[in-house]
C-alpha atoms as a PDB file:
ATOM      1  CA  UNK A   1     235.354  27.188  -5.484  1.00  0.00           C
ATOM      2  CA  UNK A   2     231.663  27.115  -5.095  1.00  0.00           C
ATOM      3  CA  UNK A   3     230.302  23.227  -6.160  1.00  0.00           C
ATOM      4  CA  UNK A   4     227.942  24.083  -9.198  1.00  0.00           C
ATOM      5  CA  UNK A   5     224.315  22.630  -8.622  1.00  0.00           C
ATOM      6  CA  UNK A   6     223.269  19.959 -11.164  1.00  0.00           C
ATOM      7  CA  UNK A   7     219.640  20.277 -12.820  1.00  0.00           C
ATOM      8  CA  UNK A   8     217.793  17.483 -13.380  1.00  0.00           C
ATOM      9  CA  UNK A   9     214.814  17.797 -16.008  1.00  0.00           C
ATOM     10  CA  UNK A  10     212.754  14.955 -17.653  1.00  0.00           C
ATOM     11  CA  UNK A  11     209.459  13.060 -18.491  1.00  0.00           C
ATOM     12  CA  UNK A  12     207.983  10.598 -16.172  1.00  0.00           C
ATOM     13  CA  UNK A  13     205.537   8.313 -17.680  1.00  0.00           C
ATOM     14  CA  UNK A  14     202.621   6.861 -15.573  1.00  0.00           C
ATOM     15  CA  UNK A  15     201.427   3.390 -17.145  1.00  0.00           C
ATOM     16  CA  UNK A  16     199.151   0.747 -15.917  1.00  0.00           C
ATOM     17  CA  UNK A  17     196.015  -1.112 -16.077  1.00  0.00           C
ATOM     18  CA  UNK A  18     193.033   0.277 -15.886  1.00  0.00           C
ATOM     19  CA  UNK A  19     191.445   0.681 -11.659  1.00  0.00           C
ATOM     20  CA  UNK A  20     194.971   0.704 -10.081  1.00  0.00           C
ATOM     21  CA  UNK A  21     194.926   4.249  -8.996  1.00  0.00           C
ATOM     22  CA  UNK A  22     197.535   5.675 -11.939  1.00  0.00           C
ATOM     23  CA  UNK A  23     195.418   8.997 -11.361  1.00  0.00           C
ATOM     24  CA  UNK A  24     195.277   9.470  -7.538  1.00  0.00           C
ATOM     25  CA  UNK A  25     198.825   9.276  -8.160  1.00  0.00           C
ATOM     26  CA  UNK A  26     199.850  11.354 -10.358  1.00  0.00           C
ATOM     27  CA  UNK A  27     197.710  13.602  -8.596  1.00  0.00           C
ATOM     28  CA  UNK A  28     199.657  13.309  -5.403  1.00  0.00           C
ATOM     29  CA  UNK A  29     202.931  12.937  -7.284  1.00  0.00           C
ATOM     30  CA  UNK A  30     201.794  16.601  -8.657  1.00  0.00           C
ATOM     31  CA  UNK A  31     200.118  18.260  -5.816  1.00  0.00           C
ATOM     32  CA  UNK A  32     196.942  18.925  -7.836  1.00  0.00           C
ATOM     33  CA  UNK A  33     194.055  17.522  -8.893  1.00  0.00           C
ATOM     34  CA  UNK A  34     194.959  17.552 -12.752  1.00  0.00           C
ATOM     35  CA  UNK A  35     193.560  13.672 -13.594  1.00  0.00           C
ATOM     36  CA  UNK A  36     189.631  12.841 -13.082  1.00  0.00           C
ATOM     37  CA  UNK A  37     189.110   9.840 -10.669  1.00  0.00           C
ATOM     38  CA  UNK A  38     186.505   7.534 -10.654  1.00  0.00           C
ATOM     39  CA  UNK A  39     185.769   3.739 -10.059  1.00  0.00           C
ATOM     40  CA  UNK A  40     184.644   2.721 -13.673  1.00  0.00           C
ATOM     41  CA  UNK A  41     187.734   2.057 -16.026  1.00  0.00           C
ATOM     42  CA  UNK A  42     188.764   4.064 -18.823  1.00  0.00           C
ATOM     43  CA  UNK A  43     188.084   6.955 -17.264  1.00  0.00           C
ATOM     44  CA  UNK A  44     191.128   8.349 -18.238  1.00  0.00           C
ATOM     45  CA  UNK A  45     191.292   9.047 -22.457  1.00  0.00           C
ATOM     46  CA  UNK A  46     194.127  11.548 -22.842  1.00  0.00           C
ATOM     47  CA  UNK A  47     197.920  12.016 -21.592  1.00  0.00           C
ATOM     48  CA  UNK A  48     197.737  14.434 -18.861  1.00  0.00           C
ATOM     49  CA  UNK A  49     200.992  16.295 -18.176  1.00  0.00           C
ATOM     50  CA  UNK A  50     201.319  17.586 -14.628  1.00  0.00           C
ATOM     51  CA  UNK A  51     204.644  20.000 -14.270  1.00  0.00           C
ATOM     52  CA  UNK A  52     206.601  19.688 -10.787  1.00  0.00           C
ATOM     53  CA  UNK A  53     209.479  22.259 -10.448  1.00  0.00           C
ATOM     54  CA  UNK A  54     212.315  22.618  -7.834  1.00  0.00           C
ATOM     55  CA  UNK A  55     215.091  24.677  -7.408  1.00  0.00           C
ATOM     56  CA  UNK A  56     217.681  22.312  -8.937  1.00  0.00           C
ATOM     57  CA  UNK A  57     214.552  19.893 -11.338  1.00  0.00           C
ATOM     58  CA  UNK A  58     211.818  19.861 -13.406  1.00  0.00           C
ATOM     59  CA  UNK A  59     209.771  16.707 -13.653  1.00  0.00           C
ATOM     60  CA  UNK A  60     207.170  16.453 -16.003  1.00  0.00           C
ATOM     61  CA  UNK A  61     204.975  13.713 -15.290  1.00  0.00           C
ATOM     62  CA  UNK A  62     202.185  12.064 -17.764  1.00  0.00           C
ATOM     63  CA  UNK A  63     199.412  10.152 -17.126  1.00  0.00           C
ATOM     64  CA  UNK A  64     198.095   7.739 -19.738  1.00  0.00           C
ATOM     65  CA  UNK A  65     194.827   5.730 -20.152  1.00  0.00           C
ATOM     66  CA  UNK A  66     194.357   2.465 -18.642  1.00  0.00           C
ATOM     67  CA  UNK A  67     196.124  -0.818 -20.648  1.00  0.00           C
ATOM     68  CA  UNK A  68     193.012  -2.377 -22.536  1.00  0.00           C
ATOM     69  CA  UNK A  69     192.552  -4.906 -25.606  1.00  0.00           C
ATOM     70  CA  UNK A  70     190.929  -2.257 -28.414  1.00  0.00           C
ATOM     71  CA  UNK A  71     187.311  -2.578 -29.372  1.00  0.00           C
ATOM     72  CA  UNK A  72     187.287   0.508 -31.453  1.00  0.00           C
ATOM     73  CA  UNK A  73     189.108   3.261 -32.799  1.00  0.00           C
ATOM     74  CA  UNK A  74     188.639   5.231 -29.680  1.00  0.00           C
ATOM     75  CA  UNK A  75     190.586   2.954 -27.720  1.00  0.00           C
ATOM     76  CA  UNK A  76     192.954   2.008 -30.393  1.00  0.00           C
ATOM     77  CA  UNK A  77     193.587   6.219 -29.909  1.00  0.00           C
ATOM     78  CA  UNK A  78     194.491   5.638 -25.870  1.00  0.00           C
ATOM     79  CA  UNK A  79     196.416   2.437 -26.429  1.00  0.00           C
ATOM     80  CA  UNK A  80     198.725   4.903 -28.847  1.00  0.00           C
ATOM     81  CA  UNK A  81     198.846   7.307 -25.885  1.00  0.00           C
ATOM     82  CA  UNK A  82     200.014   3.878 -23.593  1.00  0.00           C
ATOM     83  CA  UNK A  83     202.837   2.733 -26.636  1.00  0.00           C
ATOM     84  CA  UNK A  84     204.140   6.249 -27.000  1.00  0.00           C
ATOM     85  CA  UNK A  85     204.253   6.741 -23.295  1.00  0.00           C
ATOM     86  CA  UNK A  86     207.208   4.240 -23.408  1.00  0.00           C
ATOM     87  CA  UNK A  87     208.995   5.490 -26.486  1.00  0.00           C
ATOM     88  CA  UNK A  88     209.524   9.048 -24.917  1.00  0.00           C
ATOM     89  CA  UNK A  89     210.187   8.642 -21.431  1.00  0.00           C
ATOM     90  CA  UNK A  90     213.152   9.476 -19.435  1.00  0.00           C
ATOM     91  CA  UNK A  91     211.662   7.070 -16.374  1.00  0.00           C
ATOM     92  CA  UNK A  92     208.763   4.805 -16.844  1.00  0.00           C
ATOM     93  CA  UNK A  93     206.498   4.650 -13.256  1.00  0.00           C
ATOM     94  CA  UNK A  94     204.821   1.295 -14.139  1.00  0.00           C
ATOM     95  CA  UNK A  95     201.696   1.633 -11.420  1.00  0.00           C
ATOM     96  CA  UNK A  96     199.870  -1.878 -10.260  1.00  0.00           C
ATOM     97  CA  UNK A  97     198.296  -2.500  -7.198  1.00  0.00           C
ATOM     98  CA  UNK A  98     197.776  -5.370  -4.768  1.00  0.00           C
ATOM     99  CA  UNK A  99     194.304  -6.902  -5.776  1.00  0.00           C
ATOM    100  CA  UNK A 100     194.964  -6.669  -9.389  1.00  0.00           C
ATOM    101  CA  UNK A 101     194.690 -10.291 -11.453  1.00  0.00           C
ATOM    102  CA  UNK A 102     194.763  -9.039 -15.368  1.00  0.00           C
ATOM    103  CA  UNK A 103     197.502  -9.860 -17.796  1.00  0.00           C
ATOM    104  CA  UNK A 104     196.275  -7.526 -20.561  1.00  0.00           C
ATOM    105  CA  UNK A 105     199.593  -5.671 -19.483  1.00  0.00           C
ATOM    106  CA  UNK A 106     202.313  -8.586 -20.691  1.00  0.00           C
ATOM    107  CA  UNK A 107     203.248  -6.850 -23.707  1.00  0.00           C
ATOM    108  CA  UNK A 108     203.684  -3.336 -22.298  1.00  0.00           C
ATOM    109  CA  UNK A 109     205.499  -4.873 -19.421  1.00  0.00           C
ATOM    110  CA  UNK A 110     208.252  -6.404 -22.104  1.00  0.00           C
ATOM    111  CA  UNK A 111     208.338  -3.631 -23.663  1.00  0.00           C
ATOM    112  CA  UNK A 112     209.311  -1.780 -20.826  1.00  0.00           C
ATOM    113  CA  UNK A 113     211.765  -4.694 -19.706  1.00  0.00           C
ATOM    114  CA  UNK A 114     212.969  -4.087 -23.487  1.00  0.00           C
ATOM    115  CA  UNK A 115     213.478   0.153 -23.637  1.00  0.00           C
ATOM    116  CA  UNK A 116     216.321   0.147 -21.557  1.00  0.00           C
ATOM    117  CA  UNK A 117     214.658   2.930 -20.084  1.00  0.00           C
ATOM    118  CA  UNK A 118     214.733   3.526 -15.862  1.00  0.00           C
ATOM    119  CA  UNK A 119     211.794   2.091 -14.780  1.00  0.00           C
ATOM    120  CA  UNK A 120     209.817   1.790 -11.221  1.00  0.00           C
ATOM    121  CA  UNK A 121     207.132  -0.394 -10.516  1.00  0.00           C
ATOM    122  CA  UNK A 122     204.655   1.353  -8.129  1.00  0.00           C
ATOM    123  CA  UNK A 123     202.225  -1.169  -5.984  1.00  0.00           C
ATOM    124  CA  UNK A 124     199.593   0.527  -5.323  1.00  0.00           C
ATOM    125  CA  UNK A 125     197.149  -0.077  -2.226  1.00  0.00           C
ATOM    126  CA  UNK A 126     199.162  -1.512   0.321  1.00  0.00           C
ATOM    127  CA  UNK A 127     196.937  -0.882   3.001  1.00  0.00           C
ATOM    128  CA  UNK A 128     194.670  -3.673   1.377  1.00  0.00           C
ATOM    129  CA  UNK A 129     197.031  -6.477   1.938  1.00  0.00           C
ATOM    130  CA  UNK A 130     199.559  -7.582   4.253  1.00  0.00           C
ATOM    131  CA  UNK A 131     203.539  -7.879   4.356  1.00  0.00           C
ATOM    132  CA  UNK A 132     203.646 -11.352   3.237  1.00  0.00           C
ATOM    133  CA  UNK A 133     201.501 -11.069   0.152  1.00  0.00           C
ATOM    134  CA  UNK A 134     203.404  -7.464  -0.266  1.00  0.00           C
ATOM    135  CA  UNK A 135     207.092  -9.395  -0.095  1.00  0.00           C
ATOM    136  CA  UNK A 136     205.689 -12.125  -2.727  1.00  0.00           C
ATOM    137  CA  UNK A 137     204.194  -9.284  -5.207  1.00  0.00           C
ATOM    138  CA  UNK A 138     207.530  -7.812  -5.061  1.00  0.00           C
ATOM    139  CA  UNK A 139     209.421 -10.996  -6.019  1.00  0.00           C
ATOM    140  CA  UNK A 140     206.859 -11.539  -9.104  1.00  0.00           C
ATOM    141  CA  UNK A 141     207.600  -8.004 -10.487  1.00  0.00           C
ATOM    142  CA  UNK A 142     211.534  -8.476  -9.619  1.00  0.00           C
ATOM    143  CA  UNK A 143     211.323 -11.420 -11.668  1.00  0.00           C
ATOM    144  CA  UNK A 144     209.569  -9.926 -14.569  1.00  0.00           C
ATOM    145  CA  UNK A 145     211.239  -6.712 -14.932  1.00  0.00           C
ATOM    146  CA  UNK A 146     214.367  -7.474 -13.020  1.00  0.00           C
ATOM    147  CA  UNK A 147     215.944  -3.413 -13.495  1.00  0.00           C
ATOM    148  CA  UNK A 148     213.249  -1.810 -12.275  1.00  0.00           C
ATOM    149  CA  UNK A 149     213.116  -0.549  -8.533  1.00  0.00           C
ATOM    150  CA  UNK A 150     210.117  -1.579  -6.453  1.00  0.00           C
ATOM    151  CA  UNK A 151     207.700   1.056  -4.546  1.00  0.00           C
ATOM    152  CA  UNK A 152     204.903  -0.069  -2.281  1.00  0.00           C
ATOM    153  CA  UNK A 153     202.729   3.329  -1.481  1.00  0.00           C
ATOM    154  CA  UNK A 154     199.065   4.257  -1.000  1.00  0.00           C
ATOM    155  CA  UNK A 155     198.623   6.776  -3.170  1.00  0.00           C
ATOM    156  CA  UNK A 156     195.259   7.749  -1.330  1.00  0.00           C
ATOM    157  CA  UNK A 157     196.735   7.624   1.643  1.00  0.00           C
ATOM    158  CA  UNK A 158     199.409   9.410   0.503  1.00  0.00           C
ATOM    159  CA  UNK A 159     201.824   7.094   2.097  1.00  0.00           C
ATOM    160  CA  UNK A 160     205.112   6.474   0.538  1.00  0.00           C
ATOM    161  CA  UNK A 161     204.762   9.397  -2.456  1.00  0.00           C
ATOM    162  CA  UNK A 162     207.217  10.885  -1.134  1.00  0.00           C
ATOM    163  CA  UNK A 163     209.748   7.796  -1.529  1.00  0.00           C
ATOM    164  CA  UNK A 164     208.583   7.398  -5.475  1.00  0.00           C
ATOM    165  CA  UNK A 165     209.847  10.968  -5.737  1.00  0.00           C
ATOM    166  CA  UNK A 166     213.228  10.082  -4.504  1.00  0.00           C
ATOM    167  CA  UNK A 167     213.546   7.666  -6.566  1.00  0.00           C
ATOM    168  CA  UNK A 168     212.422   9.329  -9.871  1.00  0.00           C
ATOM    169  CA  UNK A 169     215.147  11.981  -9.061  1.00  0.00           C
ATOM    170  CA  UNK A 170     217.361   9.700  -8.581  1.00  0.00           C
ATOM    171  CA  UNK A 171     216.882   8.500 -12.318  1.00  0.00           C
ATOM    172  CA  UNK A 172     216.147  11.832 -14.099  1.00  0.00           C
ATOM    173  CA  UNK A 173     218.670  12.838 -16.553  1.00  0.00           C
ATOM    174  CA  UNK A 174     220.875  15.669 -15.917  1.00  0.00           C
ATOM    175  CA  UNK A 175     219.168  18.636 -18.274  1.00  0.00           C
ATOM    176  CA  UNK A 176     217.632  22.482 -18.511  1.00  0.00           C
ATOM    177  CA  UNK A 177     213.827  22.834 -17.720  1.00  0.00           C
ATOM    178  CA  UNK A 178     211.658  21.549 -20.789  1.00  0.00           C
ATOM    179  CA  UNK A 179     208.466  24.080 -19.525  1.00  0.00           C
ATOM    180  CA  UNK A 180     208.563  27.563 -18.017  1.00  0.00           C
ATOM    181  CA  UNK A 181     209.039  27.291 -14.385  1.00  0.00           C
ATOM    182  CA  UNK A 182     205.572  28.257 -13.563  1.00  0.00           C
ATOM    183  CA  UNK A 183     204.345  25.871 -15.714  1.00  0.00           C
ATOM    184  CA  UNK A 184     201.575  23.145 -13.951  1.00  0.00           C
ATOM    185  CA  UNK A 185     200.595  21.688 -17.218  1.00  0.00           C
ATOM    186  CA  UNK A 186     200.447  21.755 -20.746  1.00  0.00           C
ATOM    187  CA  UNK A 187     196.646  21.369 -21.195  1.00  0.00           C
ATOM    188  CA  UNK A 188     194.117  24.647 -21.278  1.00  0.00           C
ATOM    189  CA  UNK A 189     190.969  25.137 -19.088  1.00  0.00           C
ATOM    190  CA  UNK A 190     188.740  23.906 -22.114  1.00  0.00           C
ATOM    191  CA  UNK A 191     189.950  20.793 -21.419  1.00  0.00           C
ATOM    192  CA  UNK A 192     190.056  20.385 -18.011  1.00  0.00           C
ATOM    193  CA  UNK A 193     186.771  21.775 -18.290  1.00  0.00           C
ATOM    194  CA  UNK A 194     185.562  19.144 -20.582  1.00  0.00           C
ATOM    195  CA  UNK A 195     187.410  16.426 -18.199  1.00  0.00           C
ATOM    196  CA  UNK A 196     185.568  17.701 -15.335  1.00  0.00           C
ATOM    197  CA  UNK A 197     182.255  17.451 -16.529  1.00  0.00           C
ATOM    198  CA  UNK A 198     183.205  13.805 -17.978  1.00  0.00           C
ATOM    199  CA  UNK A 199     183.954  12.804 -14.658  1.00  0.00           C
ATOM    200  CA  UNK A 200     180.903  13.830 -13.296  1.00  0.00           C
ATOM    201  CA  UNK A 201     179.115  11.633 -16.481  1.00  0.00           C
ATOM    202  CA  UNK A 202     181.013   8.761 -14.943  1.00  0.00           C
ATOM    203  CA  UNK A 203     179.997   9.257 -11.645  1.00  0.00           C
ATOM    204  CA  UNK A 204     176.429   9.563 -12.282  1.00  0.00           C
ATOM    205  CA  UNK A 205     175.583   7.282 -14.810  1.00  0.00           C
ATOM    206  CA  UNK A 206     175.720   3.407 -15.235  1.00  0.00           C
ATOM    207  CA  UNK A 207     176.176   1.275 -17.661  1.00  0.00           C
ATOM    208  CA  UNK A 208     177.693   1.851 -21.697  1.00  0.00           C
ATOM    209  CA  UNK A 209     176.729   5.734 -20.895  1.00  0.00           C
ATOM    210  CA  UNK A 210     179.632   7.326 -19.946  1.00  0.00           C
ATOM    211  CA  UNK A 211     181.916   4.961 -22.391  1.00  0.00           C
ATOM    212  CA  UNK A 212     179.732   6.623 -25.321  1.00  0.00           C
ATOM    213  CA  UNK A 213     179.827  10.116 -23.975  1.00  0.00           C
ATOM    214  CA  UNK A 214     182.285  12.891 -25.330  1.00  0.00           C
ATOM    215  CA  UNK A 215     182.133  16.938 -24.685  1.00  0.00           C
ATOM    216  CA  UNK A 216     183.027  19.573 -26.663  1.00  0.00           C
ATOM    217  CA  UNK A 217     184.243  23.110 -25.286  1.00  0.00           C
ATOM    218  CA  UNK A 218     181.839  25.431 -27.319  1.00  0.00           C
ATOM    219  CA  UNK A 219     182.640  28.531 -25.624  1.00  0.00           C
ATOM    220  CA  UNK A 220     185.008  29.535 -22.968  1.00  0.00           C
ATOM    221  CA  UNK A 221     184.643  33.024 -22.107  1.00  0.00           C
ATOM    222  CA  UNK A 222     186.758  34.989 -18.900  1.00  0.00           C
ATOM    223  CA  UNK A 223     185.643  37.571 -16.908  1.00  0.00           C
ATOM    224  CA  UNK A 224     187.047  39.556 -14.246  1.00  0.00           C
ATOM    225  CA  UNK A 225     184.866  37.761 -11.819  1.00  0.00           C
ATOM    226  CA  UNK A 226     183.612  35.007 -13.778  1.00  0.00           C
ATOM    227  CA  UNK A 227     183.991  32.116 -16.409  1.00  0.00           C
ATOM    228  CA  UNK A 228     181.208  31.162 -18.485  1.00  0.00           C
ATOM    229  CA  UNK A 229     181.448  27.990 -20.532  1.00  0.00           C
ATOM    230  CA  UNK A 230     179.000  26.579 -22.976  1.00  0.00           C
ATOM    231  CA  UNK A 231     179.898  22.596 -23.295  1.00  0.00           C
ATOM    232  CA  UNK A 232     178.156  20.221 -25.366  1.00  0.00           C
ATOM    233  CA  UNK A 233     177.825  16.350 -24.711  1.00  0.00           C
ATOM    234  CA  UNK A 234     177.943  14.104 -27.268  1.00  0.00           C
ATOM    235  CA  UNK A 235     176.109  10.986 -27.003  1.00  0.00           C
ATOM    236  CA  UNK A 236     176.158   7.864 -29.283  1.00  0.00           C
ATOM    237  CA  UNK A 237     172.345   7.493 -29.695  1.00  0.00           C
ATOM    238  CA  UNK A 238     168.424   9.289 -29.022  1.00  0.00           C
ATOM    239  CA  UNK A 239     168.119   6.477 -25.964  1.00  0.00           C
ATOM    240  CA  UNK A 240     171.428   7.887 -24.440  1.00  0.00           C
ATOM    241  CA  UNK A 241     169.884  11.503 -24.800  1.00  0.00           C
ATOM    242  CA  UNK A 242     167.077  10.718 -23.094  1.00  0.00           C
ATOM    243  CA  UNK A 243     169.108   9.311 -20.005  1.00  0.00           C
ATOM    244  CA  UNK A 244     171.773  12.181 -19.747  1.00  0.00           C
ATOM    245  CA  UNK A 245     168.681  14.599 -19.657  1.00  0.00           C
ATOM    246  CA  UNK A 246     166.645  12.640 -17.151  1.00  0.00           C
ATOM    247  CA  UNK A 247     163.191  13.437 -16.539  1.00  0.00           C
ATOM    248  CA  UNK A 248     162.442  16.567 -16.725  1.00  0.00           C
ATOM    249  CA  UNK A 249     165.892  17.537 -17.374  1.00  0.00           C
ATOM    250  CA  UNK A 250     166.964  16.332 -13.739  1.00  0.00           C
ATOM    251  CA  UNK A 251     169.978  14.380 -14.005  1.00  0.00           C
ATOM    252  CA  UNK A 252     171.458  16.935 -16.268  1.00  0.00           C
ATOM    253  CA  UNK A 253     170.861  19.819 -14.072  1.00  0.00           C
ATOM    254  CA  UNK A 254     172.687  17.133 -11.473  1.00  0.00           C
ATOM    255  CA  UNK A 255     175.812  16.713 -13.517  1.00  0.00           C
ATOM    256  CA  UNK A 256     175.480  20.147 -14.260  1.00  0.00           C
ATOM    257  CA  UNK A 257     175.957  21.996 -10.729  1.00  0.00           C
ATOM    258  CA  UNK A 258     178.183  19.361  -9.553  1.00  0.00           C
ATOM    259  CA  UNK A 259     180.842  19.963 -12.855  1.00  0.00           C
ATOM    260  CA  UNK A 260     180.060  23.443 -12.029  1.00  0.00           C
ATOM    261  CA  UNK A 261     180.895  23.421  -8.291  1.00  0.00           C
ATOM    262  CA  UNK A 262     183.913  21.512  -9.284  1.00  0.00           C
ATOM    263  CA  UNK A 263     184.995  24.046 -11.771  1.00  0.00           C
ATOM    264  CA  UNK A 264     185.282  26.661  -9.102  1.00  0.00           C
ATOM    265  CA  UNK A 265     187.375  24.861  -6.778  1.00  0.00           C
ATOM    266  CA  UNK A 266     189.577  24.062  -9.610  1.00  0.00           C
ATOM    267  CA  UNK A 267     189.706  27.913 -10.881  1.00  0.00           C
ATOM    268  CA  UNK A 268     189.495  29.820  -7.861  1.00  0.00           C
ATOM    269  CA  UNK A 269     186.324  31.745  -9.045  1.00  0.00           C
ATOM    270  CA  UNK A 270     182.514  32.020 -10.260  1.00  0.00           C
ATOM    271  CA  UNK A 271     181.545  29.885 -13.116  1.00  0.00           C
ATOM    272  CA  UNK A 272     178.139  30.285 -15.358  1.00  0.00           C
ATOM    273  CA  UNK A 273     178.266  26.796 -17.172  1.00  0.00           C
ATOM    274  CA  UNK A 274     175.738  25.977 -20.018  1.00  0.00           C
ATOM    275  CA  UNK A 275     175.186  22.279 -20.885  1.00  0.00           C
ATOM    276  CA  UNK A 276     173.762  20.936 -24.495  1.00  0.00           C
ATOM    277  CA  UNK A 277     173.310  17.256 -25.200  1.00  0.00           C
ATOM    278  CA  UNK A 278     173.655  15.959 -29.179  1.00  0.00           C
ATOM    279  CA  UNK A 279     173.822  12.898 -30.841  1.00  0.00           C
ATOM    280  CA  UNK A 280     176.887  12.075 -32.940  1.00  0.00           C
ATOM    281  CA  UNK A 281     176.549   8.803 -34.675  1.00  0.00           C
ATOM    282  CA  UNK A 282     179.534   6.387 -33.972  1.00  0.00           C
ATOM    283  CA  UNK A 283     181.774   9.106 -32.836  1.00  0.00           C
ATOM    284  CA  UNK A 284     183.982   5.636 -31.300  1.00  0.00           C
ATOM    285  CA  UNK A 285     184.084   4.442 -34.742  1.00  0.00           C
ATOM    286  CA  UNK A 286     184.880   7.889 -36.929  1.00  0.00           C
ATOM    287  CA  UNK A 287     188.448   9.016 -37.526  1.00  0.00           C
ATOM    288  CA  UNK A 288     187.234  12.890 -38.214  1.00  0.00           C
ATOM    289  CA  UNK A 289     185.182  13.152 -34.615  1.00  0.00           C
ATOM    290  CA  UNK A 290     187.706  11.554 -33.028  1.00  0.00           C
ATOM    291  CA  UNK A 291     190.369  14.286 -34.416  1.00  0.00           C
ATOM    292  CA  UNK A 292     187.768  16.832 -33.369  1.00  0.00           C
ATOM    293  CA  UNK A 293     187.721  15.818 -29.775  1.00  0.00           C
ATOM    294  CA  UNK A 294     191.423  15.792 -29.452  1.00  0.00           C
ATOM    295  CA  UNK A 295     192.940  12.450 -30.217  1.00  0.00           C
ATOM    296  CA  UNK A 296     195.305  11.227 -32.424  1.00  0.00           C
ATOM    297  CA  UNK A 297     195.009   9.533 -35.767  1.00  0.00           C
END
């Protein structure tokens, strides 16, 4: 009698502090560039579910914002993301890296040791240290979460992914596909749109800009040969305006071509993008913006 082949299916939650690479990878864990990376923390606001299907599995992976102490209700939104990311997880990828000194993370990691839940501890960024610091790093999260398996990679190198995968299959529940087997992810082009030309916000201006920066889809429209979006960027105050817009209107036109260059890799086609920039009060601070642009109460 032919051996029937077991299906795996489950959610695989991606937590960590902020700057330890969580995105670049999930990214690599997913085979797509579904998570914005840059150097400044917080860059990440939402849970961004990236779909990996096999013959015989279905992972679902999530990526959550960066562990941080709230300041306002913004973050007090993302640090829900982080606690629920633990609640509903089948495995828990806990991601640090080899440079990191923060112990923001000391709850979240008891919770974890708490949930009963499979968990792996991913360090990050091996190719900045050596085997000896490695081996002691690996003792010190033995010791604090003493179930959890223990993954050194380089996510931008791309070295080891491939073991983290093993083990996440090893761990993922026996089940029927949660998503359709095309699936890549649950979110829509308006928001990867909108993430896109956030990430080019962080990557082109300093300071509390991009913290106090939000975008709004206003129109998404597809063509045959092309997409044309309409996006406006919400800024915090007139002196924030005046910096997105540049002189002239020269850092916008910046951010601009490069979201819109971006956009075309990540769609395969032309893209006519239209960029507005408005002041919104406090948008941190107000629970009915912040349910407008997406997060939760």
């Amino acid at each position: 009698m032919e051996e029937k082949k077991i299906h795996r299916s489950g959610f695989v939650n991606i937590i960590g502090n902020p700057n330890v690479g969580k995105s670049t990878l999930m990214n690599a864990l997913v085979g797509e560039r579904l998570s914005i990376i840059t150097s400044k923390a917080q860059t990440t606001r939402h849970r961004i579910m990236g779909i990996v299907n096999g013959d015989d599995f279905q992972i679902v992976y999530s990526d959550t914002p960066g562990i941080l102490k709230p300041n306002y209700k913004l973050q007090e939104s993302m640090m829900k993301f982080v606690r629920g990311a633990i609640t509903d997880a089948d495995v828990i990828l806990y991601v640090t890296d080899t440079v990191e000194q923060s112990d923001r993370s000391a709850e979240i990691v008891e919770k974890i040791r708490l949930s009963g839940i499979p968990a792996i501890v991913v360090i990050n960024k091996i190719d900045l240290s050596d085997q000896q610091s490695l081996e002691s790093l690996a003792e010190k999260w033995k010791a604090l979460l003493p179930e959890a398996e223990i993954a050194p990679v380089s996510a931008l190198n791309n070295f080891n992914v491939g073991g983290v995968f093993d083990l996440i299959l090893k761990h993922l529940p026996e089940g029927e596909p949660y998503y359709p087997k095309d699936a890549l992810t649950d979110k829509t082009m308006r928001f990867f749109a909108s993430e896109i030309i956030r990430e080019k916000i962080f990557l082109n201006y300093d300071k509390e800009v991009p913290y106090c920066t939000e975008i709004s889809i206003e129109e998404y429209r597809e063509e045959p040969s092309i997409d044309r979006i309409a996006a406006t960027i919400y800024v915090s105050r007139e002196s924030q305006k005046a910096i997105v817009i540049g002189r002239k209107g020269a850092m916008l036109k910046k951010v601009g071509t490069e979201a819109r260059l971006e956009l075309e890799r990540f769609i395969g086609k032309k893209v006519f993008l239209q960029l507005f920039v408005k002041v919104n009060d406090d948008w941190r601070n107000s629970d009915s913006q912040l349910r407008r642009f997406g997060y939760e109460e």
